[in-house]
Protein backbone atom coordinates (compact mmCIF):
# COMPACT_ATOMS: atom_id res chain seq x y z
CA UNK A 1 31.96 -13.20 8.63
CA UNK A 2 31.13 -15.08 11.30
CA UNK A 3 27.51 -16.82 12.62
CA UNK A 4 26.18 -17.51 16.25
CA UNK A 5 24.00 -19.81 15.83
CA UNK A 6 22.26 -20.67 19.19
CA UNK A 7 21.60 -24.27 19.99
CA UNK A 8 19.20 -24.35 22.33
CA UNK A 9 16.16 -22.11 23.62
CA UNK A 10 17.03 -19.57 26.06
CA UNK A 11 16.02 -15.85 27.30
CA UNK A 12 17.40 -12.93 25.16
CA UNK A 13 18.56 -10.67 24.23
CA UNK A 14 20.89 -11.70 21.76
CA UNK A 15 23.35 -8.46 20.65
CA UNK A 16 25.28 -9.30 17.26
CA UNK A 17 28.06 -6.49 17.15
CA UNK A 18 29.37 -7.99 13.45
CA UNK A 19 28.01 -11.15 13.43
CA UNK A 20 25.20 -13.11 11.28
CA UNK A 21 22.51 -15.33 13.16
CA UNK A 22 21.61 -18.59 12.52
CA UNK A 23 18.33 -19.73 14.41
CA UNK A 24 17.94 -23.19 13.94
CA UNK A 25 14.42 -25.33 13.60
CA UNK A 26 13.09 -25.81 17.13
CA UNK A 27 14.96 -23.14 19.45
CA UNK A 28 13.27 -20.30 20.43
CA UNK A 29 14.94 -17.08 22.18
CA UNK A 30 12.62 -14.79 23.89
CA UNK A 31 13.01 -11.64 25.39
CA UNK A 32 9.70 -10.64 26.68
CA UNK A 33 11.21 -6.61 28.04
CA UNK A 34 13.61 -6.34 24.89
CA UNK A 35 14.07 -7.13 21.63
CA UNK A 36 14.78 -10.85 20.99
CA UNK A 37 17.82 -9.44 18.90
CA UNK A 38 19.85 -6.55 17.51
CA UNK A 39 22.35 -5.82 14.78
CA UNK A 40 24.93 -3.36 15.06
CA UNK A 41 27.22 -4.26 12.09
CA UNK A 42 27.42 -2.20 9.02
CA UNK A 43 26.37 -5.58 6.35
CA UNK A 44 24.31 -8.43 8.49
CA UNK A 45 22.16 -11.56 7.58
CA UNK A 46 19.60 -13.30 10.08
CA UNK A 47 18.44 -16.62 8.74
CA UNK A 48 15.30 -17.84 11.05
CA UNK A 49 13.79 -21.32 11.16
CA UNK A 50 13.10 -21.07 14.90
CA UNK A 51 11.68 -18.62 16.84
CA UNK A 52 12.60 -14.50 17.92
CA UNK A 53 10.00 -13.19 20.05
CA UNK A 54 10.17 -9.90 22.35
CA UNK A 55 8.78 -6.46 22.80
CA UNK A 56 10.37 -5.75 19.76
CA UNK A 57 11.22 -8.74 17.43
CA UNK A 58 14.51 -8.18 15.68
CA UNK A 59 16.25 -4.60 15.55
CA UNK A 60 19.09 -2.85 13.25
CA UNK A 61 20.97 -0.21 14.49
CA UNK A 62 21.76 3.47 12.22
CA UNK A 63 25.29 1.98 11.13
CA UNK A 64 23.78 -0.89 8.95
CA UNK A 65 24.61 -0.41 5.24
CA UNK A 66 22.66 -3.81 4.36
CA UNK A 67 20.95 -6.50 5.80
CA UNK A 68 19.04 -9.62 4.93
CA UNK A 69 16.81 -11.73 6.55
CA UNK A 70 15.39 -14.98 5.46
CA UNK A 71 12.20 -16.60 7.88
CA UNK A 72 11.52 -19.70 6.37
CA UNK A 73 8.37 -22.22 6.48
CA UNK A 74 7.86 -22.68 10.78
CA UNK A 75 10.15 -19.74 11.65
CA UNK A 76 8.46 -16.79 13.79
CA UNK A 77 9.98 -13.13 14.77
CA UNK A 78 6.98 -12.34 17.02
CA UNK A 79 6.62 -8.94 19.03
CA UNK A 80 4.03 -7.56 21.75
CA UNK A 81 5.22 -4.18 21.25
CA UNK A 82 7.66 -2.70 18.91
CA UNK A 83 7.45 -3.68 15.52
CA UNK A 84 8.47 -7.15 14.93
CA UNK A 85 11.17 -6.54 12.15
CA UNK A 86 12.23 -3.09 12.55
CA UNK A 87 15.18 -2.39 10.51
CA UNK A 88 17.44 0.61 9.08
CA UNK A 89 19.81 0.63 6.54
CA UNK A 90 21.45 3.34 4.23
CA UNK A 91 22.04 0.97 1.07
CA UNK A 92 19.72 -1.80 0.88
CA UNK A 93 17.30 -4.46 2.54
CA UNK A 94 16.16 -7.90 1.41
CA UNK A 95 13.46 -9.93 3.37
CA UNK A 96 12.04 -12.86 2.38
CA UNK A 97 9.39 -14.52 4.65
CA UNK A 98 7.54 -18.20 4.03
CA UNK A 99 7.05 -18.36 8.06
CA UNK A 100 5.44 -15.92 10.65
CA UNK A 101 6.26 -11.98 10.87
CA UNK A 102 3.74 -10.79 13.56
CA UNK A 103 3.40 -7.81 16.16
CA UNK A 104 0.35 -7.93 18.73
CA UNK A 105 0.61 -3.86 19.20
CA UNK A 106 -1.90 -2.28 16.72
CA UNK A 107 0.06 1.12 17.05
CA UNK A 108 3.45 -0.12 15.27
CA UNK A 109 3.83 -2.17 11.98
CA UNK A 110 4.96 -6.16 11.55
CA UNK A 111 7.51 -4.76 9.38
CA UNK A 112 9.37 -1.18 9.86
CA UNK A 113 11.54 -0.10 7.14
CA UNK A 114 13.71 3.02 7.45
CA UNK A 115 15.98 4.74 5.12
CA UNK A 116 18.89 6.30 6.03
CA UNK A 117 19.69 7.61 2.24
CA UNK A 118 18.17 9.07 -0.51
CA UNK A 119 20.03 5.83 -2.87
CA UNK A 120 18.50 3.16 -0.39
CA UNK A 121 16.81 0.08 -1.68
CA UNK A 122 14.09 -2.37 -0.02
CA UNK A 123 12.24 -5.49 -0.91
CA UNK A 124 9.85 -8.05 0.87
CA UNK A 125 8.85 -11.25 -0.96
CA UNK A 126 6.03 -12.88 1.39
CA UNK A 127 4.89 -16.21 0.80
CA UNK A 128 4.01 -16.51 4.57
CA UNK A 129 1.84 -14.44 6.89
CA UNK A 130 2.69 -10.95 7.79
CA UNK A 131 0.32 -9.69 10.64
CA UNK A 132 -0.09 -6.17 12.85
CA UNK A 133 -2.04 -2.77 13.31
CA UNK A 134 -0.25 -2.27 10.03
CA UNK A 135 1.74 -4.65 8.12
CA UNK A 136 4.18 -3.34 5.91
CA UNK A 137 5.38 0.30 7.09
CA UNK A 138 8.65 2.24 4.83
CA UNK A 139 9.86 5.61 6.14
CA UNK A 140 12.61 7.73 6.12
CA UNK A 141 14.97 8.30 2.71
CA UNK A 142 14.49 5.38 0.07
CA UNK A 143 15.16 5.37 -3.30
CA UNK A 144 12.83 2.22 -4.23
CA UNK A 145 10.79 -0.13 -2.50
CA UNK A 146 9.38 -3.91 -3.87
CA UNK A 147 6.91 -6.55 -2.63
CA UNK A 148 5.87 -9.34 -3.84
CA UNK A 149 3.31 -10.82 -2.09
CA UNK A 150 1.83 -14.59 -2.79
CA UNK A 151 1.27 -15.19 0.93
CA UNK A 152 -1.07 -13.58 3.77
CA UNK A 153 -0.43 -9.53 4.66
CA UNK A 154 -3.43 -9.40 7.41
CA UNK A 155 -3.78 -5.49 9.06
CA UNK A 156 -6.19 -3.45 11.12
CA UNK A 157 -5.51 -0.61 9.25
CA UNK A 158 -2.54 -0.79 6.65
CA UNK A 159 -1.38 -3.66 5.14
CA UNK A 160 1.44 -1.19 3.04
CA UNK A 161 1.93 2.07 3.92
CA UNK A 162 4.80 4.47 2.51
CA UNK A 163 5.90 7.34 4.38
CA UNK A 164 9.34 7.94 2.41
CA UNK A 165 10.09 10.94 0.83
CA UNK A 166 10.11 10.04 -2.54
CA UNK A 167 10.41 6.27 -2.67
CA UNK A 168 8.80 4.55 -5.96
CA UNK A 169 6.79 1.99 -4.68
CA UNK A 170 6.28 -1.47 -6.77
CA UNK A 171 3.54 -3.79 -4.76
CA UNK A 172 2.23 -6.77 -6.48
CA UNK A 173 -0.06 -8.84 -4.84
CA UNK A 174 -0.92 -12.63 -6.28
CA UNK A 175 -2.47 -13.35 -2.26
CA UNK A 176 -3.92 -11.96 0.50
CA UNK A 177 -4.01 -8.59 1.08
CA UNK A 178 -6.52 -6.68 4.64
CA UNK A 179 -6.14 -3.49 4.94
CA UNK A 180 -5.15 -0.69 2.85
CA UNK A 181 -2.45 -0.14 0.18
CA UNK A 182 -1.00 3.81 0.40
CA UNK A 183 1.55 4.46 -1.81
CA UNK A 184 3.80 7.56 -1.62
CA UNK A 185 5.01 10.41 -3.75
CA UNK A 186 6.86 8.87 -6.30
CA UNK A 187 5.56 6.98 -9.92
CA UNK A 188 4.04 3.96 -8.14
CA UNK A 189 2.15 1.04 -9.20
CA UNK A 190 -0.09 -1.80 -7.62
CA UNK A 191 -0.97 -4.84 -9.35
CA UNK A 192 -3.38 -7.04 -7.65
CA UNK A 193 -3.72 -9.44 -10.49
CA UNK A 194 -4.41 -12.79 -9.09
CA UNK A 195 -4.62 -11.64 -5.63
CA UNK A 196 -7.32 -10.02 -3.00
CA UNK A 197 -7.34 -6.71 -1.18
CA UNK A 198 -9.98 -5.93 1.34
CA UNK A 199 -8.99 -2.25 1.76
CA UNK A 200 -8.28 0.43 -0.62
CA UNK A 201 -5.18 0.70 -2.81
CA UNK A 202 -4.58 4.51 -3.30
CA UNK A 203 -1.63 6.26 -5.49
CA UNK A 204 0.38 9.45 -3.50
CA UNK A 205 1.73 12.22 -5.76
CA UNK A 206 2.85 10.70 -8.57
CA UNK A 207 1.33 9.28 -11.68
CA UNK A 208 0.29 6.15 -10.81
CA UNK A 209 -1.25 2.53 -12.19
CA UNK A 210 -2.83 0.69 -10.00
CA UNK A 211 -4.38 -2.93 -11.22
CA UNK A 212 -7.28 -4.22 -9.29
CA UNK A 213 -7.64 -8.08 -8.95
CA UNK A 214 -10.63 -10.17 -9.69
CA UNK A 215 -12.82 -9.04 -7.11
CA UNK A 216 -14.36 -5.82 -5.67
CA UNK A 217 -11.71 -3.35 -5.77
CA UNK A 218 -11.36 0.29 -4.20
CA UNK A 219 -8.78 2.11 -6.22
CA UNK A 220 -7.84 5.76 -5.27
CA UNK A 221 -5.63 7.22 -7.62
CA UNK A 222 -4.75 10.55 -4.99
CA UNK A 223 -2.67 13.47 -6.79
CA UNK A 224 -1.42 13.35 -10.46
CA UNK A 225 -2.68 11.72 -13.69
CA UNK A 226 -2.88 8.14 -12.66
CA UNK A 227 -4.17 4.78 -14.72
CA UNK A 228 -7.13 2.93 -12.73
CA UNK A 229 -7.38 -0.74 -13.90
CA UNK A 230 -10.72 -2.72 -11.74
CA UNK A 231 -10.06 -5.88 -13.18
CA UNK A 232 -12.78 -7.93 -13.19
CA UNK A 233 -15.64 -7.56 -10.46
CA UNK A 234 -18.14 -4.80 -9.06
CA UNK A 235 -15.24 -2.04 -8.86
CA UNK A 236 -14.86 1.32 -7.35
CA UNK A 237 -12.84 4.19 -8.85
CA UNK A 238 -12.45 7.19 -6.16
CA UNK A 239 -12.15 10.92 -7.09
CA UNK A 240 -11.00 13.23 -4.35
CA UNK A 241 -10.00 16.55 -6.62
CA UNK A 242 -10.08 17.12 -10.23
CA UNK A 243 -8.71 20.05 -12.44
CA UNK A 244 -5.01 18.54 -12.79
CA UNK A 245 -5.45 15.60 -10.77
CA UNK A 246 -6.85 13.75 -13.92
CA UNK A 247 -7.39 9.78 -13.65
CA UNK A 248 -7.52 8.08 -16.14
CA UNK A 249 -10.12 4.39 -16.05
CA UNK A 250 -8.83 1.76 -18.10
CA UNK A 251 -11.94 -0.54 -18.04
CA UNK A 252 -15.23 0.91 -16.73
CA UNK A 253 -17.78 -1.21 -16.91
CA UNK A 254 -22.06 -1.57 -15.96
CA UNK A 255 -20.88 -3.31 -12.52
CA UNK A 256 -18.14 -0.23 -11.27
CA UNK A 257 -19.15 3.15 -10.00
CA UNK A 258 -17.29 6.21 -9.57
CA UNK A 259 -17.34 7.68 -6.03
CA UNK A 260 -16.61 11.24 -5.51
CA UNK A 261 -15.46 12.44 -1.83
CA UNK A 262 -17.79 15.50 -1.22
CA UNK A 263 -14.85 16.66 0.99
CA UNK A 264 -13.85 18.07 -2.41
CA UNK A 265 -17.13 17.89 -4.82
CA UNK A 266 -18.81 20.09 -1.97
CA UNK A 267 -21.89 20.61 -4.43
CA UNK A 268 -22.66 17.33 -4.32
CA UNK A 269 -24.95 15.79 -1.64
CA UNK A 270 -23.84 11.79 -0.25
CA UNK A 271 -25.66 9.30 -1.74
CA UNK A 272 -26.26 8.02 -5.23
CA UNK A 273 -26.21 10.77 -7.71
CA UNK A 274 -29.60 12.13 -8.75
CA UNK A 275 -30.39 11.85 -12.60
CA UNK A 276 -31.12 15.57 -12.45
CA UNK A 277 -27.85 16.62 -11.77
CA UNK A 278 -26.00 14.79 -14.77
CA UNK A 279 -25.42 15.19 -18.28
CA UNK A 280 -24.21 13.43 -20.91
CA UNK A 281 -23.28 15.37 -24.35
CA UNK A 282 -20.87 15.99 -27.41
CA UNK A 283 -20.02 19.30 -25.43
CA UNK A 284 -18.97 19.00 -21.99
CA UNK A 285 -20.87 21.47 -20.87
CA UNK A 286 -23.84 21.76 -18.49
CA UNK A 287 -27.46 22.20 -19.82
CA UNK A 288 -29.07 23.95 -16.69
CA UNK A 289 -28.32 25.28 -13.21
CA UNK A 290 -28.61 21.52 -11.95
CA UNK A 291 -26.13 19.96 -14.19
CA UNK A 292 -23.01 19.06 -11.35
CA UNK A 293 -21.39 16.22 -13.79
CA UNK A 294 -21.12 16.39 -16.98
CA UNK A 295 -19.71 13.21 -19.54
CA UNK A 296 -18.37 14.44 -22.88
CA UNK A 297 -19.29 11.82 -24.62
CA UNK A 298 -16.89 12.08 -27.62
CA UNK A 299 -13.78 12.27 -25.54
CA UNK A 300 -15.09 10.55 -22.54
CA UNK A 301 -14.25 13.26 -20.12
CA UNK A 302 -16.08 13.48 -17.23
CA UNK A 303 -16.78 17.08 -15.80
CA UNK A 304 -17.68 18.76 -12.42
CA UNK A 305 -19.18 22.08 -12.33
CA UNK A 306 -20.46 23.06 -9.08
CA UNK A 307 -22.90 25.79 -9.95
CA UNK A 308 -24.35 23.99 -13.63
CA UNK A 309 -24.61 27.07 -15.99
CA UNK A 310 -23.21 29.54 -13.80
CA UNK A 311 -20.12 31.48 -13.99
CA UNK A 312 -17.81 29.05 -12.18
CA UNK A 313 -17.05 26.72 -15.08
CA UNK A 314 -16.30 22.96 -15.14
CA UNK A 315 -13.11 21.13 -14.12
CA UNK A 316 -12.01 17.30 -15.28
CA UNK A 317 -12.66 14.69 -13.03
CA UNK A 318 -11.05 12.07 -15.19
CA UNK A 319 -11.51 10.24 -18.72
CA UNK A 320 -12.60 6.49 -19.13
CA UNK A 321 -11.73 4.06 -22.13
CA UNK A 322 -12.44 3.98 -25.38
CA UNK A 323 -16.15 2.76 -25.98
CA UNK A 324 -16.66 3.18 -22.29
CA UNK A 325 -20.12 4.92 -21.15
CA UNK A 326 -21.17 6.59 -17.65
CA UNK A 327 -24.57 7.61 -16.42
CA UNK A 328 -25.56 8.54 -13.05
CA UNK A 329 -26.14 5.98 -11.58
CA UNK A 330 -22.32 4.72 -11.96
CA UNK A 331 -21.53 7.35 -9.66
CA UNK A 332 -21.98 7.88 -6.13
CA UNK A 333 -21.03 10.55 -3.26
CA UNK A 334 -19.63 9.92 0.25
C-alpha cells in the first residue's frame, strides 16, 4: 500500500483515498476550517512525528475496516473543534500515543471512537498526554475496548467515557488520570494500581472490579454485583441502589467511608450519618424505628431499611471483607 509522506509544512487538508501517511519530524499541516486529514480506505495507518492540527484533527470515514495510528515522542494531532482523533471502524483500532493528542473544544473528546459492528475491537496505549472536555470517548457497536495508560489523560469532565452498547471495557491506569472513569454495560474492570485518578471511576451494568490506586479514590460500582478494591489511601466506596445491586468491598479500612446517594437512600438526611440511626448486630435487623443501616456483623452485610422496625423491611447495600468492621461514622450521605 502506498504512503504520502509530506515533506514540508503546508495548509490542509490532506484526503488519503487508500493511502497511509507518513508525517515526518518537523512538518506541520494545518487546516484551521477542516480537518488536517481524512481516511477513506477500508485498512489505513497514520504514523505522526510532526504535526496535524485543524478543526477536527484526523478523521476516518464509515468504510474503514481497520486503522492504526502511531504519534510518537514530539508529534501533535491538535483540534479547536471536532475531536482531535475521531475515528470509525467496523473491525478494529490500534492507537498508540508517546506525543500530544489534544482538542481545545470542551464539548467533543481528544479521542472519538466509533463502532460500526457488534465484533469491533479498540485499544489506546498512552504514554503521552491526551487532553479535552473529555479525553477518551467509545460509542457506537464494540465488542471490546483496552487502555493502557502510563502517560497524562487530563479532562474537564471525562477522562474515559463508554457509550457502546455492550463493549467490555479494560482501563488500567499506571499515570495520570483528571476526570472521571465511566465504564459501560458490559463485565468491566479498572485498575489504577500505580497510577492517580482525580475523578471517580464508576462500573455500568455489569459486574464489575474496579482497583483504586494509592491515593484517595472514588469508586462507584453502578448496577450489578461489582468488586470495590481502594487500595491504599483515605478511600470512598459509593452506593447509589441496593437490593440486587450488591457491591462487594475488598479492603475497607478506618481511613474509607461509604457514601450513600440520598437520590436513592431517600431516608437518609446529607451529611455524616448520625450514631442513632445505625446498628451493628449478629441479626441484620433493626433495633428501633431509627435504625436506617444496619451491619450484620457475622456476614458483614450491610443493610438499609428506610422505616427501622416498620413494615418495609431491609434491602443489601453491599458486604465488606472478611475481618472488616463498619460503624457510622464510615459512612456518609450526599
Amino acid at each position: 500500500m502506498d504512503w504520502i509522506v509530506p515533506l514540508t509544512s503546508s495548509n490542509g487538508p490532506i484526503a488519503l483515498g487508500t493511502e497511509n501517511l507518513f508525517l515526518g519530524p518537523g512538518v506541520m499541516i494545518a487546516s484551521p476550517h477542516d480537518v488536517g486529514a481524512s481516511f477513506e480506505g477500508l485498512r489505513q495507518r497514520a504514523v505522526i512525528y510532526g504535526s496535524l492540527v485543524g478543526d477536527g484533527g484526523l478523521y476516518t470515514g464509515s468504510a474503514t475496516q481497520t486503522f492504526d495510528l502511531r504519534v510518537a515522542a514530539g508529534g501533535l494531532v491538535f483540534s479547536v473543534g471536532y475531536p482531535a482523533v475521531d475515528v470509525q471502524v467496523s473491525e478494529s483500532v490500534a492507537i498508540r500515543n508517546d506525543g500530544v493528542i489534544e482538542n481545545l473544544a470542551l464539548s467533543f473528546g481528544a479521542v472519538r471512537l466509533v463502532g460500526l459492528s457488534a465484533v469491533a475491537t479498540s485499544a489506546v496505549r498512552n504514554g503521552g498526554t491526551i487532553e479535552g472536555g473529555a479525553g477518551i470517548i467509545v460509542t457506537g457497536a464494540m465488542a471490546s475496548f483496552r487502555l493502557v495508560n502510563t502517560g497524562s489523560i487530563l479532562a474537564s469532565v471525562d477522562a474515559y467515557v463508554d457509550n457502546t452498547t455492550g463493549s467490555v471495557d479494560t482501563v488500567i491506569n499506571a499515570g495520570r488520570m483528571e476526570g472521571n472513569v465511566r465504564l459501560g454495560l458490559g463485565n468491566d474492570s479498572f485498575v489504577g494500581t500505580g497510577g492517580s485518578l482525580a475523578g471517580t471511576a464508576s462500573g455500568g451494568g455489569g459486574e464489575d472490579r474496579l482497583v483504586g490506586g494509592s491515593g484517595d479514590d472514588t469508586l462507584a460500582g453502578g448496577l450489578g454485583a461489582d468488586t470495590l478494591t481502594g487500595g491504599a489511601g483515605a478511600d470512598r466506596f459509593v452506593f447509589a441502589e441496593g437490593g440486587a445491586n450488591r457491591d462487594r468491598i475488598a479492603d475497607f479500612s478506618t481511613e474509607d467511608f461509604v457514601v450513600l446517594d440520598r437520590s436513592y437512600f431517600t431516608a437518609l438526611s446529607a451529611g455524616a450519618l448520625p450514631a442513632s440511626a445505625f446498628a451493628a448486630n449478629l441479626t441484620g435487623l433493626a433495633q428501633d424505628a431509627s435504625d436506617r443501616l444496619i451491619f450484620e456483623t457475622d456476614t458483614r452485610i450491610l443493610r438499609y431499611d428506610r422505616d427501622g422496625t416498620g413494615a418495609g423491611g431491609a434491602v443489601m447495600v453491599g458486604v465488606i471483607q472478611a475481618g472488616g468492621v463498619i460503624g457510622a461514622s464510615d459512612i456518609l450521605v450526599a
